[in-house]
PDB file of N, CA and C in Angstrom:
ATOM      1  N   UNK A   1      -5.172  70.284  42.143  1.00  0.00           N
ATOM      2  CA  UNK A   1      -5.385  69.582  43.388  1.00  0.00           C
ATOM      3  C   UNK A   1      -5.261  68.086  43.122  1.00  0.00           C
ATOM      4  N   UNK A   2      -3.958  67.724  43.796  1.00  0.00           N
ATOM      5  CA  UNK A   2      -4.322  65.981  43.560  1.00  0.00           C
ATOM      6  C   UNK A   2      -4.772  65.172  44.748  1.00  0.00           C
ATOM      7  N   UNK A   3      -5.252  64.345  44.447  1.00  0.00           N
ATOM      8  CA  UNK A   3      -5.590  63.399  45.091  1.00  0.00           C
ATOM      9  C   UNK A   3      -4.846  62.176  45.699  1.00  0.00           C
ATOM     10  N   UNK A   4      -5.034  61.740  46.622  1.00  0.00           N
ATOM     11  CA  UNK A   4      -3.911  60.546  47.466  1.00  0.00           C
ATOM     12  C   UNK A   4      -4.807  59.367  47.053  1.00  0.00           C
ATOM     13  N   UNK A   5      -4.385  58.564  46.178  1.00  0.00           N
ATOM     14  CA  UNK A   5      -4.921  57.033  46.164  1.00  0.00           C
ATOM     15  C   UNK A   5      -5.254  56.184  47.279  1.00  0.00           C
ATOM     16  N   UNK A   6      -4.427  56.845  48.265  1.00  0.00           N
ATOM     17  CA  UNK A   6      -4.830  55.583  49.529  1.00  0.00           C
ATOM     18  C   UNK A   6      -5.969  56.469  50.068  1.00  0.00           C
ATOM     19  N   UNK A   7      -6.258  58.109  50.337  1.00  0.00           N
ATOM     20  CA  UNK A   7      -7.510  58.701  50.843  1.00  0.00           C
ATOM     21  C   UNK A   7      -8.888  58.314  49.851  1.00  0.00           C
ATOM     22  N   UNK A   8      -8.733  58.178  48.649  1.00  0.00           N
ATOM     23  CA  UNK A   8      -9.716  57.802  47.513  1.00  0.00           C
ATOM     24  C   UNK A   8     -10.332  56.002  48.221  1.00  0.00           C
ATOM     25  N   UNK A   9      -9.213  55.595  48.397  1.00  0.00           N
ATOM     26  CA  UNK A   9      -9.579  53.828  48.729  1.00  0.00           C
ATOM     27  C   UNK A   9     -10.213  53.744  50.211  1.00  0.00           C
ATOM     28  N   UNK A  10      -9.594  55.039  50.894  1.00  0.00           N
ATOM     29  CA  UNK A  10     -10.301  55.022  52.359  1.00  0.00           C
ATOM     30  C   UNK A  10     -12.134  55.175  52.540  1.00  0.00           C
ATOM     31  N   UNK A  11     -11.953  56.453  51.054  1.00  0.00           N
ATOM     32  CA  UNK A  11     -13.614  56.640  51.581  1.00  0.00           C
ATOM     33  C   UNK A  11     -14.455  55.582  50.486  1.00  0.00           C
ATOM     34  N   UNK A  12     -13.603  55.102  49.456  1.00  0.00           N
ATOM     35  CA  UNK A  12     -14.381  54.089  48.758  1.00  0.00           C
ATOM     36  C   UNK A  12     -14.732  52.576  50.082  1.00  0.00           C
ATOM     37  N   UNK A  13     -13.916  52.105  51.351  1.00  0.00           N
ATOM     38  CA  UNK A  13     -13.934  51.912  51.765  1.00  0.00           C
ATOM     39  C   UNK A  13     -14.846  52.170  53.158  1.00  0.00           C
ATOM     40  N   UNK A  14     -15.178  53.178  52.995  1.00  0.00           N
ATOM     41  CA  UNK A  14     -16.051  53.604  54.317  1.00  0.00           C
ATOM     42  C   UNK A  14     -17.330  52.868  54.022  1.00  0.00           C
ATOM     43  N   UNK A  15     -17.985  52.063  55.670  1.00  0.00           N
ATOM     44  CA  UNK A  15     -18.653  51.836  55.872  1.00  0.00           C
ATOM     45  C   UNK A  15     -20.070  52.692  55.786  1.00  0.00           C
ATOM     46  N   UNK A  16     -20.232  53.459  55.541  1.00  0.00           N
ATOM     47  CA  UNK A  16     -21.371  54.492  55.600  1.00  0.00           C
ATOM     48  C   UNK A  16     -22.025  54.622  53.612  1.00  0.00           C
ATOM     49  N   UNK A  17     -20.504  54.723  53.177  1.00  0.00           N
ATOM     50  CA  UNK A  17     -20.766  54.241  51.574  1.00  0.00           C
ATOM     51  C   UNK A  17     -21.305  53.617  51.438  1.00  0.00           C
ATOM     52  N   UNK A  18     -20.499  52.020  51.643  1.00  0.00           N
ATOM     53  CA  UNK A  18     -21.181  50.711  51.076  1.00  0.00           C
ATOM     54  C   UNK A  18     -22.174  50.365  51.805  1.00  0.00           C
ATOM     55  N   UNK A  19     -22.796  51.051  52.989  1.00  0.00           N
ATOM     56  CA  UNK A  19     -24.452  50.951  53.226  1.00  0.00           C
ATOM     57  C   UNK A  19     -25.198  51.693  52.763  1.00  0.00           C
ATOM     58  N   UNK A  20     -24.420  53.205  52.294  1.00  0.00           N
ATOM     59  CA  UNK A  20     -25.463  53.864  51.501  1.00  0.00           C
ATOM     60  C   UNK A  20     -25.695  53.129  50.182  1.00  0.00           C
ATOM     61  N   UNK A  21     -24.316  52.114  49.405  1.00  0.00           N
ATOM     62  CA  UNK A  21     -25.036  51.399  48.064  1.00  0.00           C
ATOM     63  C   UNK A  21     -25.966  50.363  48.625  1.00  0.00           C
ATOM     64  N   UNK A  22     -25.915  49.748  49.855  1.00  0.00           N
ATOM     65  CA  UNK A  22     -26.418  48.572  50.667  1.00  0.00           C
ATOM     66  C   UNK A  22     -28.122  49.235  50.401  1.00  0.00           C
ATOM     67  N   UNK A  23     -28.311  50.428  51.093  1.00  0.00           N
ATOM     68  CA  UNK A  23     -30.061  51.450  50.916  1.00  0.00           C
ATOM     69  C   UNK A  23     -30.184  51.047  50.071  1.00  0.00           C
ATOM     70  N   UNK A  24     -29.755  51.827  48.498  1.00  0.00           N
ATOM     71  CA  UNK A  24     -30.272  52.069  47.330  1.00  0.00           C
ATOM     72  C   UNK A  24     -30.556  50.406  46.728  1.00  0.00           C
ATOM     73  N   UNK A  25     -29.378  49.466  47.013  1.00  0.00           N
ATOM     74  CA  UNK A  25     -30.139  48.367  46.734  1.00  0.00           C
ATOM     75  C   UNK A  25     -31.674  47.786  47.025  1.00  0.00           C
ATOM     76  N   UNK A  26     -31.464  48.207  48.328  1.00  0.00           N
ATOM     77  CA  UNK A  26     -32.560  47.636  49.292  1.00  0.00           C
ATOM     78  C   UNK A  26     -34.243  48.732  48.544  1.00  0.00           C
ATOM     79  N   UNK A  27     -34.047  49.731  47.854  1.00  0.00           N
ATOM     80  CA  UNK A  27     -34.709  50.632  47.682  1.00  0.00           C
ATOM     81  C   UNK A  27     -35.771  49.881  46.587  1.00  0.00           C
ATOM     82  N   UNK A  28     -35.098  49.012  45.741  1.00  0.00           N
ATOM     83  CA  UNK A  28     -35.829  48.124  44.943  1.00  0.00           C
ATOM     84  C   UNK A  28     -37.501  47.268  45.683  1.00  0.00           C
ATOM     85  N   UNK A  29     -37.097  47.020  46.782  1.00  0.00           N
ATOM     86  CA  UNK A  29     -38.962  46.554  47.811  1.00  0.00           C
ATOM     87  C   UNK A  29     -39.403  47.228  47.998  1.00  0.00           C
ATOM     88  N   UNK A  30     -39.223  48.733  47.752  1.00  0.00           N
ATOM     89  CA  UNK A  30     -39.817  49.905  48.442  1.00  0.00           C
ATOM     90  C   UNK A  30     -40.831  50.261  47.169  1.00  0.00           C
ATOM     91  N   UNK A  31     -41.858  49.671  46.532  1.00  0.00           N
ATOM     92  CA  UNK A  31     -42.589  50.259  45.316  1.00  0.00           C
ATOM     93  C   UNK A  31     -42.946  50.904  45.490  1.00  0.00           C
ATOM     94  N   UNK A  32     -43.749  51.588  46.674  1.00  0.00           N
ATOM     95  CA  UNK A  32     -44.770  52.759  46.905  1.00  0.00           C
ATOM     96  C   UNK A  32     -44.575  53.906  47.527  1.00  0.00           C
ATOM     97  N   UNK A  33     -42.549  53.912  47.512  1.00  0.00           N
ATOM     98  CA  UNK A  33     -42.534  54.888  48.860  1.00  0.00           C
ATOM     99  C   UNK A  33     -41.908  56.244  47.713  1.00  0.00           C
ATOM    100  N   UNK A  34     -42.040  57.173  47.953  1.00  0.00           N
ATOM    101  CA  UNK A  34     -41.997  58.667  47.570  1.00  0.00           C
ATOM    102  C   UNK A  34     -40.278  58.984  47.276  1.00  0.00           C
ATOM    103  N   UNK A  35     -40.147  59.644  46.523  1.00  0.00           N
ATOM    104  CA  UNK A  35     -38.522  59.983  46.146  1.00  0.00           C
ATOM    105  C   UNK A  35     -38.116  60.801  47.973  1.00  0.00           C
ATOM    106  N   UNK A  36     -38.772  61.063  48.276  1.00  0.00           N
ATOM    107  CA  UNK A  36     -38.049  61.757  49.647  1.00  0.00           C
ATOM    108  C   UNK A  36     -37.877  60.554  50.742  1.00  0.00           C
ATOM    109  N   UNK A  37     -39.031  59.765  51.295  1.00  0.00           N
ATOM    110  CA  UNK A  37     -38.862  58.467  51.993  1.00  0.00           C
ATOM    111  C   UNK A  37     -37.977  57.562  51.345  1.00  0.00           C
ATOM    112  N   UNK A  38     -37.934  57.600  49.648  1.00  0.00           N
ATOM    113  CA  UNK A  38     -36.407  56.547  49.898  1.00  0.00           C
ATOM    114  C   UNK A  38     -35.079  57.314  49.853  1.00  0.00           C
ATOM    115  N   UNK A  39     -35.448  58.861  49.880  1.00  0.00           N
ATOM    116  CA  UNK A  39     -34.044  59.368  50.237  1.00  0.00           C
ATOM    117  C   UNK A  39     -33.431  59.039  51.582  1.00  0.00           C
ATOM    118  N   UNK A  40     -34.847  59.211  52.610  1.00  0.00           N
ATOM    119  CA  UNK A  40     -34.561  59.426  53.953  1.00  0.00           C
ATOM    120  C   UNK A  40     -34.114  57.815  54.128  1.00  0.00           C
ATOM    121  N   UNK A  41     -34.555  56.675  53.585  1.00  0.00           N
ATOM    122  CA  UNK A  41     -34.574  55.419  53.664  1.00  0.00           C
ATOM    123  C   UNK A  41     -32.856  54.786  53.387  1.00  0.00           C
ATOM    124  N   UNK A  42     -32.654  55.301  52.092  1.00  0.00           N
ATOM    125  CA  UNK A  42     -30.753  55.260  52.065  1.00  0.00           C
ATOM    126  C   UNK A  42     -29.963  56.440  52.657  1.00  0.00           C
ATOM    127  N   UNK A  43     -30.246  56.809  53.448  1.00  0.00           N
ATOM    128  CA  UNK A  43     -29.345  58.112  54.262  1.00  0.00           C
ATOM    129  C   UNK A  43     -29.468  57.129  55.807  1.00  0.00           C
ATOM    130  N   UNK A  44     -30.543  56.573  56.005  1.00  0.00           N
ATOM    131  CA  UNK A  44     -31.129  55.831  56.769  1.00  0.00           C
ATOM    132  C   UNK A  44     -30.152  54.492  57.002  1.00  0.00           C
ATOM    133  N   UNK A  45     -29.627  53.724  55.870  1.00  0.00           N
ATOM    134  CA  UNK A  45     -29.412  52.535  56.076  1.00  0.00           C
ATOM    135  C   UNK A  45     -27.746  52.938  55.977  1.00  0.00           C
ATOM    136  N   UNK A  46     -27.280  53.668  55.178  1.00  0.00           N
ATOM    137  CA  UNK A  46     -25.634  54.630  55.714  1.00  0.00           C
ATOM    138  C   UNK A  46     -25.470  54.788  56.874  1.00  0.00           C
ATOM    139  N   UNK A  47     -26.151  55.783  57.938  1.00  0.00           N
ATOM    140  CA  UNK A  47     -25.874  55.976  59.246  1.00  0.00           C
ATOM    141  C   UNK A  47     -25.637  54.468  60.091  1.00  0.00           C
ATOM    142  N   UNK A  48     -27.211  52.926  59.859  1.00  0.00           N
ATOM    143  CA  UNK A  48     -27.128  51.908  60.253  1.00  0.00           C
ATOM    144  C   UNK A  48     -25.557  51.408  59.756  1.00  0.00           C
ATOM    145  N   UNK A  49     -25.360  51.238  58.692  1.00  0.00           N
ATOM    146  CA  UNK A  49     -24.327  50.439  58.455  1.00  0.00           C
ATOM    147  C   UNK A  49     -23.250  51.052  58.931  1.00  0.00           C
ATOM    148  N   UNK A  50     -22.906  52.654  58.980  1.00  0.00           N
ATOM    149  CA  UNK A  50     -21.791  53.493  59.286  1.00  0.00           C
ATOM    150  C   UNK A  50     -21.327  52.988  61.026  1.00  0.00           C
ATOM    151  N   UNK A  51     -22.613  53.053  61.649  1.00  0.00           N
ATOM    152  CA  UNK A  51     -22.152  52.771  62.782  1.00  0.00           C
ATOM    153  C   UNK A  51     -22.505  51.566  63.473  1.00  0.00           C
ATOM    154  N   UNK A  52     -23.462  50.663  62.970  1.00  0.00           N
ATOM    155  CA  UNK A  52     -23.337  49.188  63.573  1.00  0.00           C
ATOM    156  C   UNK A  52     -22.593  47.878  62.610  1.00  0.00           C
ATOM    157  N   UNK A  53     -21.842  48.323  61.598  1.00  0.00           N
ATOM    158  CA  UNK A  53     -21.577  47.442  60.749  1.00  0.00           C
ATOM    159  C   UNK A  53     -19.715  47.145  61.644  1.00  0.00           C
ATOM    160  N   UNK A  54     -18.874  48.377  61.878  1.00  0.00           N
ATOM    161  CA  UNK A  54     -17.817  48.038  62.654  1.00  0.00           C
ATOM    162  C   UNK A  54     -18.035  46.958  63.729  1.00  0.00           C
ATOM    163  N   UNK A  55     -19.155  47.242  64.504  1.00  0.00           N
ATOM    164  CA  UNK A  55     -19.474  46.385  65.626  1.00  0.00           C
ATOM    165  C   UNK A  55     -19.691  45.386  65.158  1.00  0.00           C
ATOM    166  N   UNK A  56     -20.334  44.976  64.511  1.00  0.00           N
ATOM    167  CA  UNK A  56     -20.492  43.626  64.076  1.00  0.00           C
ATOM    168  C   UNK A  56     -19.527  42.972  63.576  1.00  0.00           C
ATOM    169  N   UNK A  57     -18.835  43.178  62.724  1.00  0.00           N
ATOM    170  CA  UNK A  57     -17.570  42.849  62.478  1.00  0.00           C
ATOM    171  C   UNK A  57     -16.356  42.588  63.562  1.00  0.00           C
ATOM    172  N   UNK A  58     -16.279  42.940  64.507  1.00  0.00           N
ATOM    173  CA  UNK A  58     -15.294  42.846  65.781  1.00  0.00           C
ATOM    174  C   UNK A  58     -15.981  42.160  66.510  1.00  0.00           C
ATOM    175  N   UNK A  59     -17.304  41.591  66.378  1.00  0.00           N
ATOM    176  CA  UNK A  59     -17.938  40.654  67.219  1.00  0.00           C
ATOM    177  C   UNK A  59     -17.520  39.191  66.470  1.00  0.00           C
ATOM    178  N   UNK A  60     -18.126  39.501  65.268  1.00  0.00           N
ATOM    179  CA  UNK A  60     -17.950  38.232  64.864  1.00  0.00           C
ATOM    180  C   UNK A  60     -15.994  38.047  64.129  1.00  0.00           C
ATOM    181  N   UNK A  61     -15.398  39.083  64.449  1.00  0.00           N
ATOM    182  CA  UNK A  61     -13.758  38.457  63.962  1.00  0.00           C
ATOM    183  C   UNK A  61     -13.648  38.317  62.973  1.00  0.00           C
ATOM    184  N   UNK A  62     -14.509  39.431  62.237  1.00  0.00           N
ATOM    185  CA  UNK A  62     -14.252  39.616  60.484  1.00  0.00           C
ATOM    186  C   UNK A  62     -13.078  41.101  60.375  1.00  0.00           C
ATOM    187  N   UNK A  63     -11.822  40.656  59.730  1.00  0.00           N
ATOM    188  CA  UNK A  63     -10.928  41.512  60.049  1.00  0.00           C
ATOM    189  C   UNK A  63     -10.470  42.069  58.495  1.00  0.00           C
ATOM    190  N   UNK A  64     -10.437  41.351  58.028  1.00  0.00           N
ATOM    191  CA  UNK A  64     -10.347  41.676  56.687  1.00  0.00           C
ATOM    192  C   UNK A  64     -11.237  42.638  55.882  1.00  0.00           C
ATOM    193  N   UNK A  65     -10.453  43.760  55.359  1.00  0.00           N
ATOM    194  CA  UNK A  65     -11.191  45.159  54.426  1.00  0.00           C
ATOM    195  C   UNK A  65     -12.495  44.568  53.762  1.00  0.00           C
ATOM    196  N   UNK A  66     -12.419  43.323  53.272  1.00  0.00           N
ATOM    197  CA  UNK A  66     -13.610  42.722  52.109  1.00  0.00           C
ATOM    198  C   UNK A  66     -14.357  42.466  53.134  1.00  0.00           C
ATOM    199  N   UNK A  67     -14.240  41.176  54.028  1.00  0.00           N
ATOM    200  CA  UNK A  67     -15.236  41.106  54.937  1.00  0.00           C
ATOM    201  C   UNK A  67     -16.320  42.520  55.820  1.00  0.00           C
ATOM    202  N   UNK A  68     -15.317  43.182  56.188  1.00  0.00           N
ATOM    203  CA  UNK A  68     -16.317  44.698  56.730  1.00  0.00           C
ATOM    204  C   UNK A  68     -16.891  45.456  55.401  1.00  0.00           C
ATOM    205  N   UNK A  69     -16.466  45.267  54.475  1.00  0.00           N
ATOM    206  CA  UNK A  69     -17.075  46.205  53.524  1.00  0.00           C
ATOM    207  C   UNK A  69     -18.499  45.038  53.611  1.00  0.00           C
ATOM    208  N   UNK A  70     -18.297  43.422  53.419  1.00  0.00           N
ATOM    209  CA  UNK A  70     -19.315  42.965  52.942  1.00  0.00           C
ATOM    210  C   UNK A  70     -20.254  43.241  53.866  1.00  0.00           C
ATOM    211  N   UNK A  71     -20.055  43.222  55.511  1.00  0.00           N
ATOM    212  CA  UNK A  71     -21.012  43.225  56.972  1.00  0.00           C
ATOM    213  C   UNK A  71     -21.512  44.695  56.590  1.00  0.00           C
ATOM    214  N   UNK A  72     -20.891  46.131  56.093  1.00  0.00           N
ATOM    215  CA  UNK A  72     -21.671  47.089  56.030  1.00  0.00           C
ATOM    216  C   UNK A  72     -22.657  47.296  54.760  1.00  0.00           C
ATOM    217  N   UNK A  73     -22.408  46.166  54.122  1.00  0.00           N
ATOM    218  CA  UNK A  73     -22.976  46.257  52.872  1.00  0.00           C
ATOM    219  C   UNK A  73     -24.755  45.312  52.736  1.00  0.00           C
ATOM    220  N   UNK A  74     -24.265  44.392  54.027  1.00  0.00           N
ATOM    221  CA  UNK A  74     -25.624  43.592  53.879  1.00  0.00           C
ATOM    222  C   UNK A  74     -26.119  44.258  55.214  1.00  0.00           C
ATOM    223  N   UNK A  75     -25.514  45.194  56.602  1.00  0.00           N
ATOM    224  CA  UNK A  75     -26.476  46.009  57.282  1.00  0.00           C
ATOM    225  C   UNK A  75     -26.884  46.830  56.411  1.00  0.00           C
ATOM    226  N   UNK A  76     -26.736  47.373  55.170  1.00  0.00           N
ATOM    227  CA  UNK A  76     -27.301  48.878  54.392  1.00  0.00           C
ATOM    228  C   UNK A  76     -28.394  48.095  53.789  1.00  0.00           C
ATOM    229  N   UNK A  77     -28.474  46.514  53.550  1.00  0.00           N
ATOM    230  CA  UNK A  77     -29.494  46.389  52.483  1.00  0.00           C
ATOM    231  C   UNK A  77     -30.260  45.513  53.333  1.00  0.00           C
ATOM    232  N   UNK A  78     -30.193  45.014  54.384  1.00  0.00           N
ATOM    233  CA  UNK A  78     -30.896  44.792  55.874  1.00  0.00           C
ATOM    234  C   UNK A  78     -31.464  45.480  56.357  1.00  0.00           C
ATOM    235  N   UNK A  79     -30.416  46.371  57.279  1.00  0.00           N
ATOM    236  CA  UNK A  79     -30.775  47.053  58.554  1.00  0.00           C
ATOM    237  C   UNK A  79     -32.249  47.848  58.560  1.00  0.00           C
ATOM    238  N   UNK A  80     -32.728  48.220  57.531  1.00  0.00           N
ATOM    239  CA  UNK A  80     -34.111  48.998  57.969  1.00  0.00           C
ATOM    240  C   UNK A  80     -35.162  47.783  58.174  1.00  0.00           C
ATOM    241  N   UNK A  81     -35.093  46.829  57.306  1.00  0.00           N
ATOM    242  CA  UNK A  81     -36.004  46.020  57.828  1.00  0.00           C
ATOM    243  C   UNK A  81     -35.759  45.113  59.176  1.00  0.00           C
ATOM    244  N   UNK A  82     -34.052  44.854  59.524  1.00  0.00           N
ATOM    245  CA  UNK A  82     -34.980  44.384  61.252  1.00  0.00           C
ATOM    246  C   UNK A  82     -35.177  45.740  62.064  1.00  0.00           C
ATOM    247  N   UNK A  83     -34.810  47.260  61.464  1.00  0.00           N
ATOM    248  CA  UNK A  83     -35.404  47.963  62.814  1.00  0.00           C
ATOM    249  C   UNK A  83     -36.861  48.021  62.633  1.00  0.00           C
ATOM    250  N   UNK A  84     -37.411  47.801  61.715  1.00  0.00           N
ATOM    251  CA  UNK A  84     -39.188  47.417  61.257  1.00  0.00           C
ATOM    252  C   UNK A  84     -39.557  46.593  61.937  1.00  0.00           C
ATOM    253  N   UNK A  85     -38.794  45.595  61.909  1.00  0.00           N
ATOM    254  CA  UNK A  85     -39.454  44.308  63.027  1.00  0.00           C
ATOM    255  C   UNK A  85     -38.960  44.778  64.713  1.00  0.00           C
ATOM    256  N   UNK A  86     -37.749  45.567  65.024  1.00  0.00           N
ATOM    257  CA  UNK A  86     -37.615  45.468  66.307  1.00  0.00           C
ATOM    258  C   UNK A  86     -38.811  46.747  66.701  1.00  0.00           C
ATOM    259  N   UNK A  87     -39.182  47.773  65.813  1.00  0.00           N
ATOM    260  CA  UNK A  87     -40.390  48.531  65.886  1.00  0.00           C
ATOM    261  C   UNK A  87     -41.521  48.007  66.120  1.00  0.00           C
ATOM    262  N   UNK A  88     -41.970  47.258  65.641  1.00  0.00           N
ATOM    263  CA  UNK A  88     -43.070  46.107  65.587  1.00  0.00           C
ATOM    264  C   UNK A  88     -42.896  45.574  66.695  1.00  0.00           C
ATOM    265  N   UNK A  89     -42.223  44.778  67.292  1.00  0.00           N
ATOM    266  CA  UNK A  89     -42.119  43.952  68.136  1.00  0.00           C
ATOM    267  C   UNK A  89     -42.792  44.862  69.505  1.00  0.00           C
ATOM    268  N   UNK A  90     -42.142  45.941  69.827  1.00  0.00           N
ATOM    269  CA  UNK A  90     -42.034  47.201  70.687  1.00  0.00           C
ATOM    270  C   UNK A  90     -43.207  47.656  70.744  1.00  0.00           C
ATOM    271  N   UNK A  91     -43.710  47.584  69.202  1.00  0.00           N
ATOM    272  CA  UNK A  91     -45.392  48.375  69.530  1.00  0.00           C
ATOM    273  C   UNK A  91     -46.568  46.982  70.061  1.00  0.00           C
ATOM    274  N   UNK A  92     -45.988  46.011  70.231  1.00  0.00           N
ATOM    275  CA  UNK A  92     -46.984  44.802  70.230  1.00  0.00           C
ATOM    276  C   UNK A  92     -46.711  44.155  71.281  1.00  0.00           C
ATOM    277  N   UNK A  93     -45.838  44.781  72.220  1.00  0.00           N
ATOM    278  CA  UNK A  93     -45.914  44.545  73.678  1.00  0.00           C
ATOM    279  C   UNK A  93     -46.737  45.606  74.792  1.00  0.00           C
ATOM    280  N   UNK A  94     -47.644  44.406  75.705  1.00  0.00           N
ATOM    281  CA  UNK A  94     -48.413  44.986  76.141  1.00  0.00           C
ATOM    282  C   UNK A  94     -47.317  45.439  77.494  1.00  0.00           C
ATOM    283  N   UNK A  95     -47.444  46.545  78.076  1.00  0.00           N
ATOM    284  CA  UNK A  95     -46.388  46.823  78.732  1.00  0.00           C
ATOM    285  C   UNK A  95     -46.898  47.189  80.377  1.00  0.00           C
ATOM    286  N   UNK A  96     -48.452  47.034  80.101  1.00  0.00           N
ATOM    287  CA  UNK A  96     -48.901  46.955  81.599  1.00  0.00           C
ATOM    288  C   UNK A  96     -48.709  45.512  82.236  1.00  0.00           C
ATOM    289  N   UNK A  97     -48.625  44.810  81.506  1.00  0.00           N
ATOM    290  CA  UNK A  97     -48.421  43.093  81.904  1.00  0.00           C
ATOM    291  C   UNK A  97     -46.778  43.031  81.980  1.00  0.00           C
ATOM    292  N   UNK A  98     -45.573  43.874  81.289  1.00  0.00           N
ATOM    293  CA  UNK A  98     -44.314  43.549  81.172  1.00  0.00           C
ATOM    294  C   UNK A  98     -43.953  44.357  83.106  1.00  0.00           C
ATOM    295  N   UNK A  99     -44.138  45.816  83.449  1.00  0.00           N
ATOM    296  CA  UNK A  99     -43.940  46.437  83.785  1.00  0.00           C
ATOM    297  C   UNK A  99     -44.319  46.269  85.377  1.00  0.00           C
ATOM    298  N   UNK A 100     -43.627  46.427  85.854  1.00  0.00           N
ATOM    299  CA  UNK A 100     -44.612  46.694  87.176  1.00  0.00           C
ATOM    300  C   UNK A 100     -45.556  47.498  88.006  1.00  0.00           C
ATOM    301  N   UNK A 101     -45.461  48.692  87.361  1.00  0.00           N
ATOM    302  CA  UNK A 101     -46.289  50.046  87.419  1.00  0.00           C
ATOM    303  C   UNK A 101     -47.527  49.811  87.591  1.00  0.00           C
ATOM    304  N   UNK A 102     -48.070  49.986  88.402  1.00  0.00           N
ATOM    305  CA  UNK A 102     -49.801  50.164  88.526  1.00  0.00           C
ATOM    306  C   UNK A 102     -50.397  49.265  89.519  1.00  0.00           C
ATOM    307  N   UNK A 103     -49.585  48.108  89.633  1.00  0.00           N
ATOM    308  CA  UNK A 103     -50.241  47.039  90.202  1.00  0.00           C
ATOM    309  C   UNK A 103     -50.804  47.310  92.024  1.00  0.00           C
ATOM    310  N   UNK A 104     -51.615  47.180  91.761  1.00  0.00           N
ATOM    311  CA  UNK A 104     -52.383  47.273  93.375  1.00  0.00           C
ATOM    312  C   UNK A 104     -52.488  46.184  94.165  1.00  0.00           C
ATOM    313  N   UNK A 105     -52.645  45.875  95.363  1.00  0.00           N
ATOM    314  CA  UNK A 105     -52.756  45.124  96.214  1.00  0.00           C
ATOM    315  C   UNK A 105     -51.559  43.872  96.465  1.00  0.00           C
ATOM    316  N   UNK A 106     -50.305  44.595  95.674  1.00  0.00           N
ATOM    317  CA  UNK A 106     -49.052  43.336  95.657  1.00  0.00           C
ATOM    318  C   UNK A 106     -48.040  43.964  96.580  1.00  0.00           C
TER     319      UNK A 106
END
């Protein structure tokens, strides 16, 4: 069975890769978390980079193979920590004051 050099460079190229190496980097702040949470944690930051790292890249007019590898490479070793903060943020809004629901006599 051989292999096609340009299919080998495609998936060395895939965005979902170089955020899954983007996780395992990122796995280094994680001191206390369990071999299964940093599994789930770089499977975690693959899917982020797999599918918001294209977008970002066509936003900001990074067109070049190096440039998207680099945007999926710093969402894989990013992306869990701002969805931590956009989690955070979410749990620390009071949402009877955001919302309009409930209000009486208006």
């Amino acid at each position: 069975m051989d292999i096609d050099p340009q299919d080998a460079f495609k998936v060395a190229r895939s965005p979902f890769l170089i955020g899954l190496l983007g996780g395992v980097v990122a796995l280094r702040t994680v001191p206390g978390a369990s071999w299964g949470e940093r599994a789930v944690n770089a499977v975690s930051a693959s899917m982020l980079a797999g599918f918001f790292s294209p977008a970002i890249a066509e936003y900001f007019g990074l067109t070049t193979p190096a440039m998207q590898s680099a945007t999926a490479f710093a969402v894989g070793l990013f992306g869990l920590n701002a969805v931590a903060l956009v989690v955070a943020y979410i749990k620390s809004i009071d949402l009877s004051k955001v919302l309009p629901f409930g209000k009486k006599g208006e």
